[in-house]
N, C-alpha and C. Protein backbone atom coordinates (compact mmCIF):
# COMPACT_ATOMS: atom_id res chain seq x y z
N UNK A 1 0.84 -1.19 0.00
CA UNK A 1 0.00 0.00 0.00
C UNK A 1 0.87 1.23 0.00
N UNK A 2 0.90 2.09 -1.26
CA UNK A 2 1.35 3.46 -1.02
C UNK A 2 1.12 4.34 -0.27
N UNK A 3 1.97 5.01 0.77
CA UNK A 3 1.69 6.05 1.75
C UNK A 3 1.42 7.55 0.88
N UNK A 4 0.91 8.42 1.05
CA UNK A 4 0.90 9.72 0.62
C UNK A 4 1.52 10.68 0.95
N UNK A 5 2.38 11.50 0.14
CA UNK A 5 3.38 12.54 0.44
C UNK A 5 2.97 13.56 0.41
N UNK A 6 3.20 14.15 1.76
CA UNK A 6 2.81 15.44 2.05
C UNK A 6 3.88 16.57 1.05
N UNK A 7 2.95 17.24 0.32
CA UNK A 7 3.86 18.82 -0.12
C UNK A 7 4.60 19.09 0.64
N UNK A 8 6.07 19.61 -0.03
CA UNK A 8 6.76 20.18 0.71
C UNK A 8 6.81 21.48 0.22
N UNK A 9 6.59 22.47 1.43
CA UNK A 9 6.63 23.96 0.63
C UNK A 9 8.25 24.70 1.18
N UNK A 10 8.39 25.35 0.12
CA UNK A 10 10.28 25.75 0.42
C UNK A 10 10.03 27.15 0.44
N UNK A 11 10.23 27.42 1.32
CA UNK A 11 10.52 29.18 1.58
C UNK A 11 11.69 29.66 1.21
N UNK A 12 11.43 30.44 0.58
CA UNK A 12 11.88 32.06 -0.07
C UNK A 12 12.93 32.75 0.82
N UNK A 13 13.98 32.57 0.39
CA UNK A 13 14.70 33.55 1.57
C UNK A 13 14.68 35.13 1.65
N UNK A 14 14.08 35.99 2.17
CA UNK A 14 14.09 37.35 1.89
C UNK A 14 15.10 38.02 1.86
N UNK A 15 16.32 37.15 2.46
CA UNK A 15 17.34 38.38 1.96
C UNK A 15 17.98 38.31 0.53
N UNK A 16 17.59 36.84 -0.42
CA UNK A 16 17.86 36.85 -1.75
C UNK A 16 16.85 37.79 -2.55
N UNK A 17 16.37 38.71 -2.01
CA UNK A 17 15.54 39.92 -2.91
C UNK A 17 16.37 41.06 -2.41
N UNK A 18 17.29 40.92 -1.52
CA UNK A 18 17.30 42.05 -0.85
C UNK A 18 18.20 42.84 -2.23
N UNK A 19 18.71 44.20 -2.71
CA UNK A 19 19.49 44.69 -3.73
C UNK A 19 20.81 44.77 -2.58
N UNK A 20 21.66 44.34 -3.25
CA UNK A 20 23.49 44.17 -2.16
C UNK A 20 23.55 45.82 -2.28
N UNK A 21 24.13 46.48 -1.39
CA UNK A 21 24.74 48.30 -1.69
C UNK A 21 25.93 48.09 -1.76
N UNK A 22 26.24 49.07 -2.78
CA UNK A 22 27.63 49.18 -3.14
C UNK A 22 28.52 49.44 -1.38
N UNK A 23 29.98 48.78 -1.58
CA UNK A 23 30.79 49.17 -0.42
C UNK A 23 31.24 50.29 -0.32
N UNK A 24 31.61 51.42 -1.55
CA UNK A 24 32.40 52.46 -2.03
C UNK A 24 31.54 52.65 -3.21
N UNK A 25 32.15 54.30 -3.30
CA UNK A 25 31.81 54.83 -4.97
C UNK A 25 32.42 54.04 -5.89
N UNK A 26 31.35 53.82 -6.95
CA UNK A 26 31.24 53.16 -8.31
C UNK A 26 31.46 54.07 -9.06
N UNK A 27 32.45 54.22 -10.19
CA UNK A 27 33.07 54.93 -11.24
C UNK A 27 32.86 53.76 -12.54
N UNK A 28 32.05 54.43 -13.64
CA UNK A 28 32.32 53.95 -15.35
C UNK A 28 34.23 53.98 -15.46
N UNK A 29 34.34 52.60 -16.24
CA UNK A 29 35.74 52.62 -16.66
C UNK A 29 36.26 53.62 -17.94
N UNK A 30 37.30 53.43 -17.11
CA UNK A 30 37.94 55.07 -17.82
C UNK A 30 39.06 54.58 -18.81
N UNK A 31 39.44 53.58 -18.90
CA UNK A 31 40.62 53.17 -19.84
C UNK A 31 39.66 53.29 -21.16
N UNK A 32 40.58 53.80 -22.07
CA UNK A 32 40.16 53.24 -23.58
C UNK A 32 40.03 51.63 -23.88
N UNK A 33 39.62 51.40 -24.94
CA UNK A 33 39.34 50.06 -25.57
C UNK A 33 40.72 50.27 -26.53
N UNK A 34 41.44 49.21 -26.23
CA UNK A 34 42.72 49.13 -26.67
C UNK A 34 42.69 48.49 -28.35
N UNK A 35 41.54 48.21 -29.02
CA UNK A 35 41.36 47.64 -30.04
C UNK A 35 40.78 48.94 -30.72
N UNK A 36 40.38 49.69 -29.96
CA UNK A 36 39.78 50.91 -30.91
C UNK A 36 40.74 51.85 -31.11
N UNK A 37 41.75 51.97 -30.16
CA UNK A 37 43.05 52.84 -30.04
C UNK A 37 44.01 52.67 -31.31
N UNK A 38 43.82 51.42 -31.36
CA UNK A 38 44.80 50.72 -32.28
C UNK A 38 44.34 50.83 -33.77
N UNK A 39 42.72 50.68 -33.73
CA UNK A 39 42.43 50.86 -35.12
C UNK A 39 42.08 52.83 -35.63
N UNK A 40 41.89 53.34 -34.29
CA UNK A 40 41.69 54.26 -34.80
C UNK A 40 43.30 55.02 -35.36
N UNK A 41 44.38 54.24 -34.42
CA UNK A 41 45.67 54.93 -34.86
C UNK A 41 46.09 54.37 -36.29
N UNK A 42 45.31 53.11 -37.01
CA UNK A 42 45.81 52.65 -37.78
C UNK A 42 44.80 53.30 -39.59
N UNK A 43 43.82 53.89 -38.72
CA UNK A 43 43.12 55.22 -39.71
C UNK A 43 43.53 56.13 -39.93
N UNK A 44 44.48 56.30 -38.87
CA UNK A 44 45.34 57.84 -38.75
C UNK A 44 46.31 57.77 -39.96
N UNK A 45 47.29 57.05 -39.97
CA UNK A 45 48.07 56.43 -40.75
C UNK A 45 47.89 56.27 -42.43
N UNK A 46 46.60 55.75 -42.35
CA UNK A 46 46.38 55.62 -43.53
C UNK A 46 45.95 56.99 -44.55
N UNK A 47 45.19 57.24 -43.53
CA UNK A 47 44.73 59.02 -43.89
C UNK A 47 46.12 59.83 -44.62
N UNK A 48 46.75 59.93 -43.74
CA UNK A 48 48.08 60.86 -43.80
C UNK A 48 48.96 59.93 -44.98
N UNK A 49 48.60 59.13 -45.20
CA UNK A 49 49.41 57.82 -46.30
C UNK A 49 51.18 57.34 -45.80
N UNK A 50 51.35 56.99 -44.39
CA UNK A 50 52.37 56.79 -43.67
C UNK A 50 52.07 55.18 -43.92
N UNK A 51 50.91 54.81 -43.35
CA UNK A 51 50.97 53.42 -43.57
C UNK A 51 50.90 52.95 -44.71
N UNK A 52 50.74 53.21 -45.81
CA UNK A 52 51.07 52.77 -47.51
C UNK A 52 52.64 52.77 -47.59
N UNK A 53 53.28 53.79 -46.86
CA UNK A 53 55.03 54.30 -47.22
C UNK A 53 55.74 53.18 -46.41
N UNK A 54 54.98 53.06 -44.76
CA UNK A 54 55.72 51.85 -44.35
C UNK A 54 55.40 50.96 -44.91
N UNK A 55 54.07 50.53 -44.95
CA UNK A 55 54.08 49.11 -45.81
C UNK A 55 55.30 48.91 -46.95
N UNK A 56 55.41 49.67 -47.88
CA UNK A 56 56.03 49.54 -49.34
C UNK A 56 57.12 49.74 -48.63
N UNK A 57 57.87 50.18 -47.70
CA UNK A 57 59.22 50.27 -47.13
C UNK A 57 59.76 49.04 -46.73
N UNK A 58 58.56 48.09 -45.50
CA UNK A 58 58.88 47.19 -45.11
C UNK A 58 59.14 45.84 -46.69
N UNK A 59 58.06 45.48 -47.89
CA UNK A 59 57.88 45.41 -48.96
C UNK A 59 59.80 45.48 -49.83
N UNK A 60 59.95 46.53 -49.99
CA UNK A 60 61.35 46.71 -50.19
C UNK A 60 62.64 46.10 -49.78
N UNK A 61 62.13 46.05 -48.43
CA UNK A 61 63.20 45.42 -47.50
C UNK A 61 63.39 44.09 -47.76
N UNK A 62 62.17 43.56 -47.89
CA UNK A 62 62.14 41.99 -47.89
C UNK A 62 62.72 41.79 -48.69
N UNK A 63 62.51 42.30 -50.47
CA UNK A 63 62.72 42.27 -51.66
C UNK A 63 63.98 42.14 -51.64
N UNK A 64 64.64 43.31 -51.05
CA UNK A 64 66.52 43.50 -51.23
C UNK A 64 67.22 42.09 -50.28
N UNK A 65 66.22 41.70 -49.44
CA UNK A 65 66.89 40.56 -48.28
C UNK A 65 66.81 39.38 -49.41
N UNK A 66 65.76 39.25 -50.31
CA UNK A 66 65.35 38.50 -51.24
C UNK A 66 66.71 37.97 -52.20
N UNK A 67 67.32 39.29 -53.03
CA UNK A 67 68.24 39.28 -53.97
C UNK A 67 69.40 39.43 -53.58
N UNK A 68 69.35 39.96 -52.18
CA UNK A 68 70.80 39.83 -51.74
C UNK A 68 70.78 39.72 -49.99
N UNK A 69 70.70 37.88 -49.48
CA UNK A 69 70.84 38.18 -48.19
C UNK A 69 72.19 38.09 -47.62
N UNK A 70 72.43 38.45 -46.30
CA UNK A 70 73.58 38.77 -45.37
C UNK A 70 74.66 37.42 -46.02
N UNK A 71 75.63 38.27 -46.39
CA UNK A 71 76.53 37.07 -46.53
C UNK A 71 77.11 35.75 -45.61
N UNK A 72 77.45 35.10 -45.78
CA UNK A 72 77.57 34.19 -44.48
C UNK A 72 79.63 34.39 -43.97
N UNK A 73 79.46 35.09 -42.67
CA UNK A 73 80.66 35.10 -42.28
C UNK A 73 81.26 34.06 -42.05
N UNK A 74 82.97 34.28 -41.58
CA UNK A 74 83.59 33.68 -41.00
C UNK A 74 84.46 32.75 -42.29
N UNK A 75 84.38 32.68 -43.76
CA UNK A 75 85.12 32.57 -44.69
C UNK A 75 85.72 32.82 -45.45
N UNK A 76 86.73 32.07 -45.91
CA UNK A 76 88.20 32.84 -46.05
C UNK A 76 88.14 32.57 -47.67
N UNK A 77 89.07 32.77 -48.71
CA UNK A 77 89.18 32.64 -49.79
C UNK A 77 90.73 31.46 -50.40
N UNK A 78 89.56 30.51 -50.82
CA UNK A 78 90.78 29.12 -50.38
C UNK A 78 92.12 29.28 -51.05
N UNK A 79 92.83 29.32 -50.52
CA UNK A 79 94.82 29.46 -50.70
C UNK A 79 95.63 28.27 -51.03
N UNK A 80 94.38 26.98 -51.19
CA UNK A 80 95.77 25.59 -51.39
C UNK A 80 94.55 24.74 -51.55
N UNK A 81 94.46 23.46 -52.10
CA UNK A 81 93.24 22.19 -52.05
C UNK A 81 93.27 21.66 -50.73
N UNK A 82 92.26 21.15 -50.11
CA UNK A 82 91.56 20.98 -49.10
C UNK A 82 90.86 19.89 -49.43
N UNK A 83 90.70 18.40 -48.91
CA UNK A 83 89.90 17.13 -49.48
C UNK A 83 89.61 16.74 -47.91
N UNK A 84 88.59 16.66 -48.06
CA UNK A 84 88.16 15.69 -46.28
C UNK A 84 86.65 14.99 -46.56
N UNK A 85 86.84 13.97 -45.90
CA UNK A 85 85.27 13.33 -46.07
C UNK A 85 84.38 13.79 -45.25
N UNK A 86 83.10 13.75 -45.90
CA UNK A 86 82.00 13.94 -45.54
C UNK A 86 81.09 13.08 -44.24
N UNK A 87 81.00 13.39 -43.46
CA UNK A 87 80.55 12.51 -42.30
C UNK A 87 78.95 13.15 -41.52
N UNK A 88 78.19 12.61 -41.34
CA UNK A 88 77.02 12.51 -40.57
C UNK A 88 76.95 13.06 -39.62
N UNK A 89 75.60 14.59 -39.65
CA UNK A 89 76.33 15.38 -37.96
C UNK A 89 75.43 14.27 -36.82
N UNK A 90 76.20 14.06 -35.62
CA UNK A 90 75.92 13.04 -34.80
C UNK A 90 76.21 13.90 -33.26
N UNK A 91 74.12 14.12 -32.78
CA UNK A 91 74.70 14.93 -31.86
C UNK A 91 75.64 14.21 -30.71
N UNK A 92 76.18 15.01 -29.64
CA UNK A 92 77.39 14.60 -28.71
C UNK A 92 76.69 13.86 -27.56
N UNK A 93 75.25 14.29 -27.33
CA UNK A 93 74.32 14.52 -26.36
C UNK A 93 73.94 12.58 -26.44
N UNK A 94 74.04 11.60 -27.24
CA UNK A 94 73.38 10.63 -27.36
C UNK A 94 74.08 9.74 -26.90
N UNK A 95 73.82 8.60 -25.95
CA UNK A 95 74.13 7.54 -25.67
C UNK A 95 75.51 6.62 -26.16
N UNK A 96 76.20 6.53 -25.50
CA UNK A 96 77.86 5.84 -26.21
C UNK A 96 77.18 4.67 -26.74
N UNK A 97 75.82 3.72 -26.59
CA UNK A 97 75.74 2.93 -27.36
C UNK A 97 75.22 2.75 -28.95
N UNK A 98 74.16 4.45 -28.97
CA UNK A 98 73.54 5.02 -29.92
C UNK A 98 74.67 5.39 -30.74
N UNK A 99 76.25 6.14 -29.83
CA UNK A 99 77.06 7.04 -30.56
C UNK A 99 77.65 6.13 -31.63
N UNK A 100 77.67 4.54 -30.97
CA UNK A 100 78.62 3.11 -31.96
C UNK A 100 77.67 3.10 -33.00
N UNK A 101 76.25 2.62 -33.21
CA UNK A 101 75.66 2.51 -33.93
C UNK A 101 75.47 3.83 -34.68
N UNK A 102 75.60 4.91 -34.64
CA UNK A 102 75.36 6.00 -35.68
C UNK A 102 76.39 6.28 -36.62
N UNK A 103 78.03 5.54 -35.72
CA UNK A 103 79.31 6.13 -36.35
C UNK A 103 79.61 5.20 -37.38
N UNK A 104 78.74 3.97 -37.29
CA UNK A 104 78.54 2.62 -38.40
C UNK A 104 78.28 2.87 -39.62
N UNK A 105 77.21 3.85 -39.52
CA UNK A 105 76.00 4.28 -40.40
C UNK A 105 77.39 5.15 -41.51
N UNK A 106 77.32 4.73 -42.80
CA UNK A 106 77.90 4.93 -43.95
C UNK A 106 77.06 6.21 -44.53
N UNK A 107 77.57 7.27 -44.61
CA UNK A 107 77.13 8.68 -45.41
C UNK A 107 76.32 8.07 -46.66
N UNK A 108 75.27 8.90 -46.82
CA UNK A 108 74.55 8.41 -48.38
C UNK A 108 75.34 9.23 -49.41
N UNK A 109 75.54 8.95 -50.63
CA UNK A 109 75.97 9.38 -51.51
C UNK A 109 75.65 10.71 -51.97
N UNK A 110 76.00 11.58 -52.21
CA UNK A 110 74.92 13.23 -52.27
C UNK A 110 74.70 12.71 -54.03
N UNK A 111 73.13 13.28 -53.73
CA UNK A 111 72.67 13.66 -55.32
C UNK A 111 72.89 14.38 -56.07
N UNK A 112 73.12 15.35 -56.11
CA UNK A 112 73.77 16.51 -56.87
C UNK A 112 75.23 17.22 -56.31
N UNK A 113 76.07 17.71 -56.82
CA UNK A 113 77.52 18.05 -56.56
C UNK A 113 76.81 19.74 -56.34
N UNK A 114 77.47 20.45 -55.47
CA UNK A 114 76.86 21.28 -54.83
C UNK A 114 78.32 22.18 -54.66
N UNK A 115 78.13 23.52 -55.37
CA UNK A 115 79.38 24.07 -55.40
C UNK A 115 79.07 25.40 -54.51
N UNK A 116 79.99 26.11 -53.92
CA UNK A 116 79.80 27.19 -53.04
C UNK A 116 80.97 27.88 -53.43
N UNK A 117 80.44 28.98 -53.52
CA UNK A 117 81.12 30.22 -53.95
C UNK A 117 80.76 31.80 -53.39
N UNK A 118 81.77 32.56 -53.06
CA UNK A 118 81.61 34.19 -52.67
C UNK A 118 80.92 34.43 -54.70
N UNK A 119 80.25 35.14 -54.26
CA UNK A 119 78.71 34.98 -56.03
C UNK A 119 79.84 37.12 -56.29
N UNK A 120 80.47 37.65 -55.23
CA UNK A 120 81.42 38.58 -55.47
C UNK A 120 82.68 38.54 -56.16
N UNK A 121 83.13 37.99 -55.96
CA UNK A 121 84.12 37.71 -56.60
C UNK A 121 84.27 36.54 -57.71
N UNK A 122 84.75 37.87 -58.92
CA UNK A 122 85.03 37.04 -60.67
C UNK A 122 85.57 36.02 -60.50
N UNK A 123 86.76 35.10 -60.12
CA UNK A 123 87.73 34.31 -60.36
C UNK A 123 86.58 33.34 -59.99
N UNK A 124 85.77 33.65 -58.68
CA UNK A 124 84.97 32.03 -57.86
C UNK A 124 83.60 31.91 -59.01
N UNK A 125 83.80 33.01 -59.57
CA UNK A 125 82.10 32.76 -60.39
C UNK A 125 82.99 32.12 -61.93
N UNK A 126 83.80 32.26 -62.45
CA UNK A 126 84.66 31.58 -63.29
C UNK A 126 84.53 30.20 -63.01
N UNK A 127 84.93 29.48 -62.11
CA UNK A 127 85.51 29.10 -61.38
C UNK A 127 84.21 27.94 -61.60
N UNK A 128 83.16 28.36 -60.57
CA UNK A 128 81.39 27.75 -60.87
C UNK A 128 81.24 27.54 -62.75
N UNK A 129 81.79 28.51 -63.10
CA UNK A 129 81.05 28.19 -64.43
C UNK A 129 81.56 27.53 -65.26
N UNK A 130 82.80 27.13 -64.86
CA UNK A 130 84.03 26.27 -65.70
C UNK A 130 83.67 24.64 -64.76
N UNK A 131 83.08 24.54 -63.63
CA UNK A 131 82.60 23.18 -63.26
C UNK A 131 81.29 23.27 -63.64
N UNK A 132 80.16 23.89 -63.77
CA UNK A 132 78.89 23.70 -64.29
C UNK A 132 78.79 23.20 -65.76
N UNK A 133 79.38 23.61 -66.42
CA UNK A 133 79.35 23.73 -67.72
C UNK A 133 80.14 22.25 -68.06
N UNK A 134 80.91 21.33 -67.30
CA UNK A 134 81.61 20.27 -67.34
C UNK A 134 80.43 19.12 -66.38
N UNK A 135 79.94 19.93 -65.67
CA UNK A 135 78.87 19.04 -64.86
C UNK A 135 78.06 19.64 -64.52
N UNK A 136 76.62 19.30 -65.54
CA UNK A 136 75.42 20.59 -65.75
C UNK A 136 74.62 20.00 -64.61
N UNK A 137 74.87 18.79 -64.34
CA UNK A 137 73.86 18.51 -62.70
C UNK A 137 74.15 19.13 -61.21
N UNK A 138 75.55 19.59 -61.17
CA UNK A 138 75.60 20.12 -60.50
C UNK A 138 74.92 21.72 -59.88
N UNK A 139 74.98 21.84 -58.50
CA UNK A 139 74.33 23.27 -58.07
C UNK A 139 75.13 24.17 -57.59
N UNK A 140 74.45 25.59 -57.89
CA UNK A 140 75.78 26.69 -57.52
C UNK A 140 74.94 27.68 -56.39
N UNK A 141 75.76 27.55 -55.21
CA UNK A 141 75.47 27.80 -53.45
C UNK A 141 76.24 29.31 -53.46
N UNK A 142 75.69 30.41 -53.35
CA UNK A 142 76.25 31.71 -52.85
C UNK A 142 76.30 31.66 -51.51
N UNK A 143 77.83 31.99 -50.85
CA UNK A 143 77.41 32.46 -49.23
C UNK A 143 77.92 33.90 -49.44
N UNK A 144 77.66 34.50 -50.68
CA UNK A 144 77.96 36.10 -50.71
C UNK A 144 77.74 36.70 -52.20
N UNK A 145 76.89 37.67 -51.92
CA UNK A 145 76.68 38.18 -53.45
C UNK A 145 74.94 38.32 -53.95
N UNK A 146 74.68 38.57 -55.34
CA UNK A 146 73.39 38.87 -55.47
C UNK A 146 73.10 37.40 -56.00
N UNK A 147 71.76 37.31 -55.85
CA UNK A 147 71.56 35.86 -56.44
C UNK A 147 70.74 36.48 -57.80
N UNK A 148 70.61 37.44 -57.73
CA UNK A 148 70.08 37.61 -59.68
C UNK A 148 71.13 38.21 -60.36
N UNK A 149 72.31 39.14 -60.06
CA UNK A 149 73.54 38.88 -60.95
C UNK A 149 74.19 37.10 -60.56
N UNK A 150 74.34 36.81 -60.20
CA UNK A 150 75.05 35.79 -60.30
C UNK A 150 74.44 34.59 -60.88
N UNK A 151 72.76 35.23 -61.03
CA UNK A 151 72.24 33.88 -61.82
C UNK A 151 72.29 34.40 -63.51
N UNK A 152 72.14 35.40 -63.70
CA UNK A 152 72.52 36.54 -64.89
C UNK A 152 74.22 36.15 -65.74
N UNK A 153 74.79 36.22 -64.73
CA UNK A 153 76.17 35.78 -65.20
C UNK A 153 76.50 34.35 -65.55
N UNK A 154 75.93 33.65 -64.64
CA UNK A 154 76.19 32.34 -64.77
C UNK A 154 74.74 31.03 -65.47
N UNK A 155 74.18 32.35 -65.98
CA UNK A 155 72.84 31.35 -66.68
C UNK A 155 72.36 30.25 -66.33
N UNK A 156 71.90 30.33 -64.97
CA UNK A 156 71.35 28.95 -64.22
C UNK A 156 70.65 29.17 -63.06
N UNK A 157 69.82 28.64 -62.62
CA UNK A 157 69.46 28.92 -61.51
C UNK A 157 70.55 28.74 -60.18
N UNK A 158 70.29 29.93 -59.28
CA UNK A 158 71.65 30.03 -57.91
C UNK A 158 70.99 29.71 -56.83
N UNK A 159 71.54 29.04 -55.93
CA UNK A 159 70.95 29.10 -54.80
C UNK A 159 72.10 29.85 -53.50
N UNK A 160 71.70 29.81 -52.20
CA UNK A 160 71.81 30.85 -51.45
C UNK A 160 72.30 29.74 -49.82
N UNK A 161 73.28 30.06 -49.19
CA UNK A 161 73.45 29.31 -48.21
C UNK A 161 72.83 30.14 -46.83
N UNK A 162 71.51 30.06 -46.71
CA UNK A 162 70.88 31.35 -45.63
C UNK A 162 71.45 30.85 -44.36
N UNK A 163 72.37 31.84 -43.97
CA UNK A 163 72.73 31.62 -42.59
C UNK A 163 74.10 30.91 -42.25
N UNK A 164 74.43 30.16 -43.45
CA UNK A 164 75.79 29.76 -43.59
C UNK A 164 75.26 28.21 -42.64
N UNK A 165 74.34 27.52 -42.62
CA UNK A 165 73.33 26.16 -42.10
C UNK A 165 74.54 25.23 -43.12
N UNK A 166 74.73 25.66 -44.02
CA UNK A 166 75.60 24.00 -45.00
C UNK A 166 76.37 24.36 -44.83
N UNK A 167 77.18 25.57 -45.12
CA UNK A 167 78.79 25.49 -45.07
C UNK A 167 79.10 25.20 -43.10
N UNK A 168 78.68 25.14 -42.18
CA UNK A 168 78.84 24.83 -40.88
C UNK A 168 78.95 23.67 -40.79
N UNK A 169 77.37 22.69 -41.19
CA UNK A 169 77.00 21.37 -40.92
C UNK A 169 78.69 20.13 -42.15
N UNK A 170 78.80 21.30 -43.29
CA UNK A 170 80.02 20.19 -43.90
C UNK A 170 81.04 20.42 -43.92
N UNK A 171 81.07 21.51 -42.86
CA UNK A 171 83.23 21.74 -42.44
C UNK A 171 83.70 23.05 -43.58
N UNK A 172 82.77 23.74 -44.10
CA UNK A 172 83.34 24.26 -45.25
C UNK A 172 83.90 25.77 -44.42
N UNK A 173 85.03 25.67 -44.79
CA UNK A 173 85.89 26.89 -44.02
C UNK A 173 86.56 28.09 -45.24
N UNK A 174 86.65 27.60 -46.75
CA UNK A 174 87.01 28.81 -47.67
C UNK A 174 86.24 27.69 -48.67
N UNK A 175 86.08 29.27 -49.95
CA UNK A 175 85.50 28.85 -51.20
C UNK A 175 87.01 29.41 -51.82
N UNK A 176 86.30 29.23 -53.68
CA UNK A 176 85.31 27.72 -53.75
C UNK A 176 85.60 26.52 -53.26
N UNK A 177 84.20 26.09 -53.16
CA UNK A 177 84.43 24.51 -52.27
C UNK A 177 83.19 24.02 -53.38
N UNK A 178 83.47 22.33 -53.18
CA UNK A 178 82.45 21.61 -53.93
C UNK A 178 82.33 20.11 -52.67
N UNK A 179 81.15 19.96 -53.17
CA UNK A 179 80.61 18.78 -52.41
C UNK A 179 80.48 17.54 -53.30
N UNK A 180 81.12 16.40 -53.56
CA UNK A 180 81.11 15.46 -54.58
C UNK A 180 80.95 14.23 -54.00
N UNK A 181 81.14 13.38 -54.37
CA UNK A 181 81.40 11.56 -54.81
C UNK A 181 82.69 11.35 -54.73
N UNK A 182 83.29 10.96 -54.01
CA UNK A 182 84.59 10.56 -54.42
C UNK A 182 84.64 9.48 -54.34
N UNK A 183 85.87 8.71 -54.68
CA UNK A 183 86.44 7.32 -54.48
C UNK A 183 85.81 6.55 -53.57
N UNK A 184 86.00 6.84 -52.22
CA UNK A 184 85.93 6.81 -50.48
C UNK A 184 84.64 7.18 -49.83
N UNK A 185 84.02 7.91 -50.34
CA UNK A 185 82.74 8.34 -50.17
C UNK A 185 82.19 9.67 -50.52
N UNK A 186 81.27 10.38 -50.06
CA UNK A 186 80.93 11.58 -50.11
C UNK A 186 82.05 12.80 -49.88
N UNK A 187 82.62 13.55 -50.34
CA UNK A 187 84.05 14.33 -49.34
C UNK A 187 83.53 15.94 -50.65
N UNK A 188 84.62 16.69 -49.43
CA UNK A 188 84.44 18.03 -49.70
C UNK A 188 85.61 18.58 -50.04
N UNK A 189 85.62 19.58 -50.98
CA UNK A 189 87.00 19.87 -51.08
C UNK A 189 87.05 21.67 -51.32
N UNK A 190 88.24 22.03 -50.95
CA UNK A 190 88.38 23.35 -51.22
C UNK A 190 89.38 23.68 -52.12
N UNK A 191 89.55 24.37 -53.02
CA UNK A 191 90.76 24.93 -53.99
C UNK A 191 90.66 26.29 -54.00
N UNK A 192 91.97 26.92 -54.87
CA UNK A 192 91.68 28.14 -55.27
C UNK A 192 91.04 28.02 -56.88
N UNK A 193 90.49 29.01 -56.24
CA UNK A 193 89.44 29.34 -58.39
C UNK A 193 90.01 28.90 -59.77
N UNK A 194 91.79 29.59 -59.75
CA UNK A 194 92.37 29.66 -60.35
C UNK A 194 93.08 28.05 -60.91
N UNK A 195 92.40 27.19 -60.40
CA UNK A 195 93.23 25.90 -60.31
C UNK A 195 92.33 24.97 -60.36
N UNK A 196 90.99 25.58 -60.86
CA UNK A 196 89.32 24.78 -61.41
C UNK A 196 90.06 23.72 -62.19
N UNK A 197 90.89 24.23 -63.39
CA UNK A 197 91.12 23.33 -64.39
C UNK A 197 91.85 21.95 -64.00
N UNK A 198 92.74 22.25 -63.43
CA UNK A 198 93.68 20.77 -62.41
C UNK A 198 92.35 20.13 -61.75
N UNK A 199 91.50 20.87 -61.13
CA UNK A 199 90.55 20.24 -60.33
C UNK A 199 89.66 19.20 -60.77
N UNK A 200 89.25 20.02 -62.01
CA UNK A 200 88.54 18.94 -63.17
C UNK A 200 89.06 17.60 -63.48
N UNK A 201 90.51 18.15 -63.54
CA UNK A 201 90.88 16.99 -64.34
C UNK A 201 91.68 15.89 -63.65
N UNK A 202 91.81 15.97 -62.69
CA UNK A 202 92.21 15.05 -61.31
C UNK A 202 91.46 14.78 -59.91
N UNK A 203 91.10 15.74 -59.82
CA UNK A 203 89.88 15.25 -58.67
C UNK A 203 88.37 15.02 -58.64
N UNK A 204 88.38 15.32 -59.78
CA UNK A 204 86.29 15.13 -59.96
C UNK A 204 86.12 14.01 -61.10
């Protein structure tokens, strides 16, 4: 037999009607809207045509970083041939048992012969164009100079060593230098410009 449940009635607390009073004077915020500041300064700008001049300034900049970026320091202009092999960067940080197994690991063969040159100086752009022209697969690496004269001069597409990232990672300390196939494995070599022709014809 079901018993019957009495209603339960829930009272109202009167002080949840009550309105809370402020503790202190209440002040409207007084800061600007930092998004309106910004756009209204960026109307300003445009008005007066400052922001069209920076834009096309900043625009410019890129452009010139484009055709001619920061040369890559710290290289010299090679004085004698230079031959060393090419080896795998292997950080220091890894395990002496990881370090055996990585130092195992045989360099892959590079795909393309990869020449680096100051793109400033005549003798090294000679120099590129007397190995390109003998080995059209090969690529020509500026760590100095414009890359649209030097692609102008040397009728090929140039590429650019940003930051000097390859000549660091493969030991390259003076141009010209080339990156090849050798006998032994992958190896790098440095000459002077002037001595392309011996180079051709005995070491590549």
């Amino acid at each position: 037999m079901l018993k019957d449940h009495k209603a339960v009635t829930v009272k109202e607390n009167p002080a949840a009607k009550e309105k809370l009073q402020a503790l202190g004077p209440i002040y409207p915020i007084a800061e600007p809207d930092l998004l309106e500041l910004f756009m209204e300064r960026i109307n300003q700008l445009k008005s007066s045509g400052q922001y069209q001049k920076r834009f096309d300034q900043e625009k410019q900049k890129i452009a010139e970083l484009m055709r001619n970026p920061p040369a890559v320091v710290g290289l010299a202009k090679a004085q004698e041939i230079r031959i060393w092999p090419l080896e795998a960067s292997i950080p220091e940080t890894l395990p002496e048992s990881l370090l055996r197994q990585a130092a195992s690991v045989e360099m892959p063969r590079i795909s393309r012969e990869l020449i680096f040159i100051d793109g400033t100086d005549k003798e090294e752009l000679n120099a590129a164009k007397a190995i390109a022209e003998k080995r059209p697969d090969s690529r020509i690496v500026l760590v100095n100079g414009s890359i649209g004269e030097a692609s102008r001069t040397l009728n090929r597409r140039i590429f650019f060593d940003q930051g000097g990232s390859l000549t660091r990672l493969f030991g390259i300390h003076a141009t010209p230098a080339i990156l090849f196939n050798g006998t032994d494995g992958p190896s790098g070599m440095e000459f002077p410009p002037q001595e392309v022709q011996s180079v051709l014809s005995n070491s590549l």
